[in-house]
N, C-alpha and C. Protein backbone atom coordinates (compact mmCIF):
# COMPACT_ATOMS: atom_id res chain seq x y z
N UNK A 1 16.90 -38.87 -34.69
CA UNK A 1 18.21 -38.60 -35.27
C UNK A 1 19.20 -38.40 -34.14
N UNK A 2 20.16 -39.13 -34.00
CA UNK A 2 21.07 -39.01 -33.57
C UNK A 2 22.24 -38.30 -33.40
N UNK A 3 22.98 -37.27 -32.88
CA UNK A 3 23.88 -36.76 -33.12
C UNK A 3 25.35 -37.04 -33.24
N UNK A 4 26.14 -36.75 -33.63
CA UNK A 4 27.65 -37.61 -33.59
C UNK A 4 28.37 -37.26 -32.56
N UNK A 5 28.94 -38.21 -32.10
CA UNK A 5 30.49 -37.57 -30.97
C UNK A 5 31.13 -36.19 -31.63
N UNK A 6 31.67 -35.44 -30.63
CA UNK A 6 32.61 -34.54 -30.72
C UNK A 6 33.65 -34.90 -30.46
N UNK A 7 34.24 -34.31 -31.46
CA UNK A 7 35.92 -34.88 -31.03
C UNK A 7 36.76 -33.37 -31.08
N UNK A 8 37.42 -33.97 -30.38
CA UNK A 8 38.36 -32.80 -30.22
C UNK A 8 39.40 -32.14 -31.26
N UNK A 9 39.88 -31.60 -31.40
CA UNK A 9 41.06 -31.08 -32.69
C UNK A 9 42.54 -31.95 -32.03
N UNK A 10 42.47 -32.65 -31.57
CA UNK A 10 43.03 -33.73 -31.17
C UNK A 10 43.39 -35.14 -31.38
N UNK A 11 41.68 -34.75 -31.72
CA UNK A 11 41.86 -36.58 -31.74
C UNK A 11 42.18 -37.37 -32.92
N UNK A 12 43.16 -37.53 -33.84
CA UNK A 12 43.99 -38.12 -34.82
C UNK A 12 43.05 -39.43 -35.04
N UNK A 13 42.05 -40.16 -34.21
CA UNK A 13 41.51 -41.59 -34.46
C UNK A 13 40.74 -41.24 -35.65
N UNK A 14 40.80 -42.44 -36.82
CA UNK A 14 40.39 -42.52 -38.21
C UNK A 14 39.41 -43.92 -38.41
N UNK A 15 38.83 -44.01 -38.65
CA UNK A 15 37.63 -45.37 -38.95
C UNK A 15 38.32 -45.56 -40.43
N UNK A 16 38.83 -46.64 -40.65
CA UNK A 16 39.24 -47.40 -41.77
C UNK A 16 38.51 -48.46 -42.40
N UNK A 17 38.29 -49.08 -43.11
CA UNK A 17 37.72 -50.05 -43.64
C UNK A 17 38.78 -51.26 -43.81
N UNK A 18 38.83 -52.48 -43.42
CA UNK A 18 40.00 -53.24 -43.16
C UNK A 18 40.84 -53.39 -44.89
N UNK A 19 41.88 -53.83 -44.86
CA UNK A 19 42.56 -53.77 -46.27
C UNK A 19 42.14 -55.06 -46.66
N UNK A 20 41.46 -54.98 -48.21
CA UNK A 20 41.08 -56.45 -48.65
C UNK A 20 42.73 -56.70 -49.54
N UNK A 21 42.70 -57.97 -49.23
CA UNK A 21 43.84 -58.80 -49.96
C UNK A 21 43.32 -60.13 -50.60
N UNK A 22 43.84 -60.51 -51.66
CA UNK A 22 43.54 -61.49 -52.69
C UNK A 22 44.44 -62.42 -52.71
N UNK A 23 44.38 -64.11 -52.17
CA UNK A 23 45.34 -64.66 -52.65
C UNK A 23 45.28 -65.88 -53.38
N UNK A 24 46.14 -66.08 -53.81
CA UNK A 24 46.06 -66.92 -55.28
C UNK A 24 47.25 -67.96 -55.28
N UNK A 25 46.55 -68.89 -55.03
CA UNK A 25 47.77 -70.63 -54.90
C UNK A 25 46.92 -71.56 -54.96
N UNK A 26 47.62 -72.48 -55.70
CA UNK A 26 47.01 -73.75 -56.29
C UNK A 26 47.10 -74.84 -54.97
N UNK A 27 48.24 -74.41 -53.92
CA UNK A 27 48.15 -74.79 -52.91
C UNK A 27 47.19 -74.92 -51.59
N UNK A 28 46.40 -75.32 -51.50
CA UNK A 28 45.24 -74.89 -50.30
C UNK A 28 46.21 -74.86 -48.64
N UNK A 29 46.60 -75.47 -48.78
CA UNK A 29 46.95 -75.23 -47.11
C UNK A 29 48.33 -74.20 -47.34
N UNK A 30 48.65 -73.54 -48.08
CA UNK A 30 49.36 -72.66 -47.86
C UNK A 30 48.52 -71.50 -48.36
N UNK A 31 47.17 -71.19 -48.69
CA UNK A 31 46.62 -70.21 -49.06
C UNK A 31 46.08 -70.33 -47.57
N UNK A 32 45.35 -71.49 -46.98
CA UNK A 32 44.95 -71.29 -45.82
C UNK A 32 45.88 -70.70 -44.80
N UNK A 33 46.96 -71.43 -44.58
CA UNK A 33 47.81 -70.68 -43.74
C UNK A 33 48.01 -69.00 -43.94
N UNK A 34 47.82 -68.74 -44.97
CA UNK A 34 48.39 -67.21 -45.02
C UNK A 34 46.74 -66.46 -44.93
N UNK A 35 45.44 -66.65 -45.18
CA UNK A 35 44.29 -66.41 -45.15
C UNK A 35 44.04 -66.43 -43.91
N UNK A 36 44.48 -67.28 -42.93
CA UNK A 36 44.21 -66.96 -40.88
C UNK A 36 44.98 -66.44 -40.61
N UNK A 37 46.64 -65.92 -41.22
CA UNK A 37 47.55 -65.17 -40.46
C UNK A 37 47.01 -63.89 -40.83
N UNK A 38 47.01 -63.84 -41.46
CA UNK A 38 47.04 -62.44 -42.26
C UNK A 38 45.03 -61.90 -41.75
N UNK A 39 44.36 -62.94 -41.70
CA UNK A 39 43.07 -62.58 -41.00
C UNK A 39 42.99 -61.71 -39.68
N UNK A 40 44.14 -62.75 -38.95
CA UNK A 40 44.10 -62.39 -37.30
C UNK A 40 44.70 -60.86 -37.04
N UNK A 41 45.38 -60.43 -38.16
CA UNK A 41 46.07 -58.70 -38.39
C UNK A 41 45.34 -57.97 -39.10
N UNK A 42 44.03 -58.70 -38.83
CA UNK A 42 42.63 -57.41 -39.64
C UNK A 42 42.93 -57.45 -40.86
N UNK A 43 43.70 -58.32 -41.51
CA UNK A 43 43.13 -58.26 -43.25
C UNK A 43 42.02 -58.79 -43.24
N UNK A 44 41.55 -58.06 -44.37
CA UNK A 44 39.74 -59.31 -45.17
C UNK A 44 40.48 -59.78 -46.36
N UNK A 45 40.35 -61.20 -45.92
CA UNK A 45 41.01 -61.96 -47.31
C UNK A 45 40.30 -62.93 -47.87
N UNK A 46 40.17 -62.89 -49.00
CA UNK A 46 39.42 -63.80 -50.13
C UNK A 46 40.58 -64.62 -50.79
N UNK A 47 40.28 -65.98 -51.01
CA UNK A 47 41.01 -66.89 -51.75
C UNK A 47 40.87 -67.48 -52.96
N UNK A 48 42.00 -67.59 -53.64
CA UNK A 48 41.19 -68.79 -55.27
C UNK A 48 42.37 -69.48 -55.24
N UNK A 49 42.24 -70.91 -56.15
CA UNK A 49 43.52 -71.54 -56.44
C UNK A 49 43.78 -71.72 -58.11
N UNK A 50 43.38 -70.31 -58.75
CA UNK A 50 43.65 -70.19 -60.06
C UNK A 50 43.82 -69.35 -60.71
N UNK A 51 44.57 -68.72 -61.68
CA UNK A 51 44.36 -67.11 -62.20
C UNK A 51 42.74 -67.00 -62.80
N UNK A 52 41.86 -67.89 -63.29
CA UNK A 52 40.80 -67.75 -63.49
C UNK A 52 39.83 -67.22 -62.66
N UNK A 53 40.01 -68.19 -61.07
CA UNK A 53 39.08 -67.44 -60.31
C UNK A 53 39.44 -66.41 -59.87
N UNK A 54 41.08 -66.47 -60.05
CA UNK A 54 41.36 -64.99 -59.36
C UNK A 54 40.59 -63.38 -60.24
N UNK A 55 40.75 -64.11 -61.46
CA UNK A 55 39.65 -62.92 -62.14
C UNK A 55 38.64 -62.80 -61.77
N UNK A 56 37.68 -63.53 -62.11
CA UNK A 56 36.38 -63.81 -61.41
C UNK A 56 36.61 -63.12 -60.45
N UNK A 57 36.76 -63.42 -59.64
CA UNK A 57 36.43 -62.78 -57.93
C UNK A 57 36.97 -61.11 -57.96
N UNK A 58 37.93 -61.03 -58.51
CA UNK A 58 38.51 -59.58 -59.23
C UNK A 58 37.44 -58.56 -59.56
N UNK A 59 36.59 -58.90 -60.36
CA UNK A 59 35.39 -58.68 -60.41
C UNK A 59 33.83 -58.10 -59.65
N UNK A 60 34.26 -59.01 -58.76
CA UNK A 60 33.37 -59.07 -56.98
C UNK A 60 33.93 -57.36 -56.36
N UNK A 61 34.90 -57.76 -56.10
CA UNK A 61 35.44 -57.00 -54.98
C UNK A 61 36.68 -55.80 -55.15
N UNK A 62 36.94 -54.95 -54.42
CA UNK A 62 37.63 -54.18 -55.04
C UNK A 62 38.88 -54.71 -53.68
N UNK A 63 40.44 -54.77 -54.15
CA UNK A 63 41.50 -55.27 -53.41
C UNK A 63 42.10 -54.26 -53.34
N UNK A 64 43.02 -54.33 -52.20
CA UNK A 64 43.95 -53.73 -52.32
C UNK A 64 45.76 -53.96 -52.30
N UNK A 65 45.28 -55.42 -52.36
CA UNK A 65 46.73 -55.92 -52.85
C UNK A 65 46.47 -57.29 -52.93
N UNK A 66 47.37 -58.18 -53.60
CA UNK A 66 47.09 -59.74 -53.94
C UNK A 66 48.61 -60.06 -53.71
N UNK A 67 48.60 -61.70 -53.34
CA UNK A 67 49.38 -62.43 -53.03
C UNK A 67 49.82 -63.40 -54.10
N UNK A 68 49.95 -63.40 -55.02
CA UNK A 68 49.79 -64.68 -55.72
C UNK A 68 50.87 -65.75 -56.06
N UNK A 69 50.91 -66.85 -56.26
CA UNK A 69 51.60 -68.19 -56.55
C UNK A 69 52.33 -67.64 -57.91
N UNK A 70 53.56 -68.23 -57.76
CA UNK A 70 54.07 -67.08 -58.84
C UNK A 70 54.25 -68.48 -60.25
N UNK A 71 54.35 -69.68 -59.95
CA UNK A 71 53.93 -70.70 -60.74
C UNK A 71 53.18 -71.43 -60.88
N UNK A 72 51.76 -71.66 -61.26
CA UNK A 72 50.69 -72.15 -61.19
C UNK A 72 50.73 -73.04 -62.35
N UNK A 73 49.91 -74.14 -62.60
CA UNK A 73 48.86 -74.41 -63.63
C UNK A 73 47.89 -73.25 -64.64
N UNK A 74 48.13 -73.36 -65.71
CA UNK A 74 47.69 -72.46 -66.86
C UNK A 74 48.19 -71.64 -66.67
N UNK A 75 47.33 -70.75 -66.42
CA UNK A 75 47.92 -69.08 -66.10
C UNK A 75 49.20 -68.78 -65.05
N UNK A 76 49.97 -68.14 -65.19
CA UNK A 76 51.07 -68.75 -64.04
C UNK A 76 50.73 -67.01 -63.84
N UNK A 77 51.52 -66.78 -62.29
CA UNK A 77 51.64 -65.62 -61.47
C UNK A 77 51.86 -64.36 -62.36
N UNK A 78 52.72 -64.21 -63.02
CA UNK A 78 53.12 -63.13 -64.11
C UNK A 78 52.52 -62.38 -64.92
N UNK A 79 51.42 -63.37 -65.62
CA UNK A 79 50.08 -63.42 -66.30
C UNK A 79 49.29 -62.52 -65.95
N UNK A 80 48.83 -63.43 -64.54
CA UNK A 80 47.85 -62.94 -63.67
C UNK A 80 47.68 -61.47 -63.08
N UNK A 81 49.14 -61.32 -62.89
CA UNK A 81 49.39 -59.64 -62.47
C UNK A 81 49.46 -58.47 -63.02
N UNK A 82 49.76 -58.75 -64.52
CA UNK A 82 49.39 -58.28 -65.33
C UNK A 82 47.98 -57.99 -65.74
N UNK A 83 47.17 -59.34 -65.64
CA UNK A 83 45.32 -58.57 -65.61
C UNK A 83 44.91 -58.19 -64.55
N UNK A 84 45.36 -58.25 -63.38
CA UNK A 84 44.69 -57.82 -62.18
C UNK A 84 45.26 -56.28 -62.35
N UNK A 85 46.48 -55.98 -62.53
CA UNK A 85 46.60 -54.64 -62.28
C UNK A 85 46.30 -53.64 -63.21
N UNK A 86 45.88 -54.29 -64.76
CA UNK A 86 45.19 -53.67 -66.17
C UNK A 86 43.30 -53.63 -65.18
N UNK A 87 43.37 -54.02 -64.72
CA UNK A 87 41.61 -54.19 -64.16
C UNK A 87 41.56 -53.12 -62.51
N UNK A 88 42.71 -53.38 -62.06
CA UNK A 88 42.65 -52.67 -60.58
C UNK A 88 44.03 -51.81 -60.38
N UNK A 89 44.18 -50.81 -61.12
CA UNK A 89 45.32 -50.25 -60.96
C UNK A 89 45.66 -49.26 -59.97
N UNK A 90 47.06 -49.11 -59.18
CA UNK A 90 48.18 -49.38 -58.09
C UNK A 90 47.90 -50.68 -56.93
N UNK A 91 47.09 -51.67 -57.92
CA UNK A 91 47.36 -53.03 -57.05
C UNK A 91 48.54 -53.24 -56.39
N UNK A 92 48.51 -53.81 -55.01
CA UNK A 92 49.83 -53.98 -54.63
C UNK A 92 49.93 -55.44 -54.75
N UNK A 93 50.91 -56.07 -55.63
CA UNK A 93 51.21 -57.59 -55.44
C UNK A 93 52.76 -58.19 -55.09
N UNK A 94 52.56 -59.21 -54.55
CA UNK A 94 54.00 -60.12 -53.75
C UNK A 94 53.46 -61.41 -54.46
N UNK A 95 54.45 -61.70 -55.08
CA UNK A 95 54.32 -63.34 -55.42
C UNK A 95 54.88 -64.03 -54.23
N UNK A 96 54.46 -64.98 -54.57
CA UNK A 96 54.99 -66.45 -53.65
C UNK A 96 55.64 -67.33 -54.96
N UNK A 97 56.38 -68.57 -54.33
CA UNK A 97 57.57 -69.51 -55.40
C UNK A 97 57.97 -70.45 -54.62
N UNK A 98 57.99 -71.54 -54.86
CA UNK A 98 58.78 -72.71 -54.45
C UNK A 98 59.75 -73.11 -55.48
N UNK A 99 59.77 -72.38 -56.57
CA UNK A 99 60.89 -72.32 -57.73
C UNK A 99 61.93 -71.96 -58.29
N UNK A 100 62.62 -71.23 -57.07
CA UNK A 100 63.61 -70.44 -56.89
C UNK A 100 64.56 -70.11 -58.39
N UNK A 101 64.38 -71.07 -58.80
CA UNK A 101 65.10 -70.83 -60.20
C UNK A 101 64.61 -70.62 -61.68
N UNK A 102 63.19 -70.72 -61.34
CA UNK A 102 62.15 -70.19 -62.28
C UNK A 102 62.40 -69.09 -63.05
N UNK A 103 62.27 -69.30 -64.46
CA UNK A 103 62.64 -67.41 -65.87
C UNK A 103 61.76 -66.64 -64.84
N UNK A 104 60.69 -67.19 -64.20
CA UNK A 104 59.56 -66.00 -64.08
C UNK A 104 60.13 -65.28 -62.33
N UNK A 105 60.67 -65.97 -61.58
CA UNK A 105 61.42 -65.06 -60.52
C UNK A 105 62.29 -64.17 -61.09
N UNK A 106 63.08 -63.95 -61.74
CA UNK A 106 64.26 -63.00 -62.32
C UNK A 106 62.75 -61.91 -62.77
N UNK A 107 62.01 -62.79 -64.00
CA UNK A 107 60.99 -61.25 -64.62
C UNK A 107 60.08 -60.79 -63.62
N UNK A 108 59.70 -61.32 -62.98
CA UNK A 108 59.14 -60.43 -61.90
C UNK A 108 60.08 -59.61 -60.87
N UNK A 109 61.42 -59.91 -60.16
CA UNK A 109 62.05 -58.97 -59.90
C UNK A 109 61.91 -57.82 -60.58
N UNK A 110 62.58 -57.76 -62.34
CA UNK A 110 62.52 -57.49 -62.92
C UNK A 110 61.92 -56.19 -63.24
N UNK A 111 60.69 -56.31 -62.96
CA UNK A 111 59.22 -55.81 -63.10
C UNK A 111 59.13 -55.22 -61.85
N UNK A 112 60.13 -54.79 -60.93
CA UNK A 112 60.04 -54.22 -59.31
C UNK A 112 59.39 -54.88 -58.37
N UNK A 113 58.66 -56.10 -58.64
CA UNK A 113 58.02 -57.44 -57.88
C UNK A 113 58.54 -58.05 -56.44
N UNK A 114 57.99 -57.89 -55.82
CA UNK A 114 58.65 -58.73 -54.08
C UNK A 114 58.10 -60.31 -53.99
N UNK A 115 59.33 -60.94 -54.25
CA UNK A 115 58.80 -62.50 -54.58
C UNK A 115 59.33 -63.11 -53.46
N UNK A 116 58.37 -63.83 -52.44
CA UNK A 116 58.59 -64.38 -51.57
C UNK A 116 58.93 -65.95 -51.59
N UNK A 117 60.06 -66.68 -51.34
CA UNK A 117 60.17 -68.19 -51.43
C UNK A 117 59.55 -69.07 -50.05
N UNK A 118 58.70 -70.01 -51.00
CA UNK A 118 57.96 -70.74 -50.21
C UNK A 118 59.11 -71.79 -49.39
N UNK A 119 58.83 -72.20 -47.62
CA UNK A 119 57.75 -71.72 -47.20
C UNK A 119 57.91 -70.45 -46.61
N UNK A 120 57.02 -69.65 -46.80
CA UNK A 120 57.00 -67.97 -46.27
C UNK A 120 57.16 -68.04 -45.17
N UNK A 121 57.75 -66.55 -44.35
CA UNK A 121 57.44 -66.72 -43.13
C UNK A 121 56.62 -65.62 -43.11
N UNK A 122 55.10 -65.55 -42.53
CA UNK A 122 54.01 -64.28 -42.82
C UNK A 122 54.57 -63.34 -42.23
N UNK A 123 55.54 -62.98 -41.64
CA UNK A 123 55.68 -62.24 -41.26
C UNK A 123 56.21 -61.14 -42.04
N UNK A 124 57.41 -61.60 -43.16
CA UNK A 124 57.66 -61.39 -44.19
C UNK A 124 56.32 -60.24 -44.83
N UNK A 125 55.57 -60.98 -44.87
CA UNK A 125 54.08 -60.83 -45.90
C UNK A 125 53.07 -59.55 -45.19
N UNK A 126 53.39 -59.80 -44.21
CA UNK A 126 52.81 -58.80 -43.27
C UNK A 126 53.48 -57.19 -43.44
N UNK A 127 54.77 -57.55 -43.06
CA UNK A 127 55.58 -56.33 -42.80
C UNK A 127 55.70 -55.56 -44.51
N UNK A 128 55.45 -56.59 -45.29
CA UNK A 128 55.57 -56.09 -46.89
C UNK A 128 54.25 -55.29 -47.03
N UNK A 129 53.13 -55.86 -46.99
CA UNK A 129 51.95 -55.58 -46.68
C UNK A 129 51.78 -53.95 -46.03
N UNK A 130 52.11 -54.04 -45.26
CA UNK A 130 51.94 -52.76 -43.77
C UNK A 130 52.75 -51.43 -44.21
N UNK A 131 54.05 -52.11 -45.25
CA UNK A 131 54.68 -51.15 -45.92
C UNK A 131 54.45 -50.35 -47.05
N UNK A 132 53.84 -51.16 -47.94
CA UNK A 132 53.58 -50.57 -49.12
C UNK A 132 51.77 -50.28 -49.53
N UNK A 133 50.91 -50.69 -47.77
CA UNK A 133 49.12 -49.55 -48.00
C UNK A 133 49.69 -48.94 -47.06
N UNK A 134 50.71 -48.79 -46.35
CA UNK A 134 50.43 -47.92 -45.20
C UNK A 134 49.49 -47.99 -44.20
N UNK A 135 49.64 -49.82 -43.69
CA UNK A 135 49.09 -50.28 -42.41
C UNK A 135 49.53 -50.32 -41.30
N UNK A 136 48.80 -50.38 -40.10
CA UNK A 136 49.75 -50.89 -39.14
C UNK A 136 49.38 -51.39 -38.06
């Protein structure tokens, strides 16, 4: 048996578990792009390109915030955030949009929502991110 370090009444250092994030676009190379940025800043990120799998995988893992496509095929972004956060509640979510004029950008504002227009700049996504788990 091993004993543990002593630390001092000092030492403020905390062992975290990295923040899992969920993202959700029908787009692959823009889920990829944001899945290595957002990797290389110690997120653990899991991907789907559907509100279906995004359930599914919902399921798997416990998140702590999702990204999702705010207009998809079937299930569109709005939908989706609505069951993810009935299933994982104070989810933190940011849509993404290349639809700028979409009913569903106004209702997700709406809804206190941070909707990002594609193409993102991650940095954007990051600093939103870092703000609202309290990363850094």
């Amino acid at each position: 048996m091993t004993a543990e370090p002593k630390r001092s009444a000092r030492d403020t250092t905390r062992v975290t578990p990295p923040l899992r994030v969920l993202i959700v676009d029908d787009d692959p190379e823009i889920a990829r792009m944001l899945a290595r940025s957002l990797s290389r800043r110690g997120f653990q990120i899991d991907c789907t390109r559907s509100a279906d799998e995004a359930l599914a995988q919902a399921g798997k893992a416990a998140y702590d915030a999702a990204i999702l496509d705010l207009v998809m095929p079937g299930r569109d972004g709005a939908d989706l955030s609505a069951a993810l956060r009935s299933r994982i509640p104070g989810l933190v979510i940011a849509f993404l949009t290349g639809y700028a004029n979409s009913p569903l950008v106004e209702q997700a504002r709406r809804g206190g929502a941070a909707v990002f227009a594609k193409p993102v700049a991650v940095h954007e996504i990051v600093d939103f991110l870092e703000a609202q788990l309290g990363a850094s």
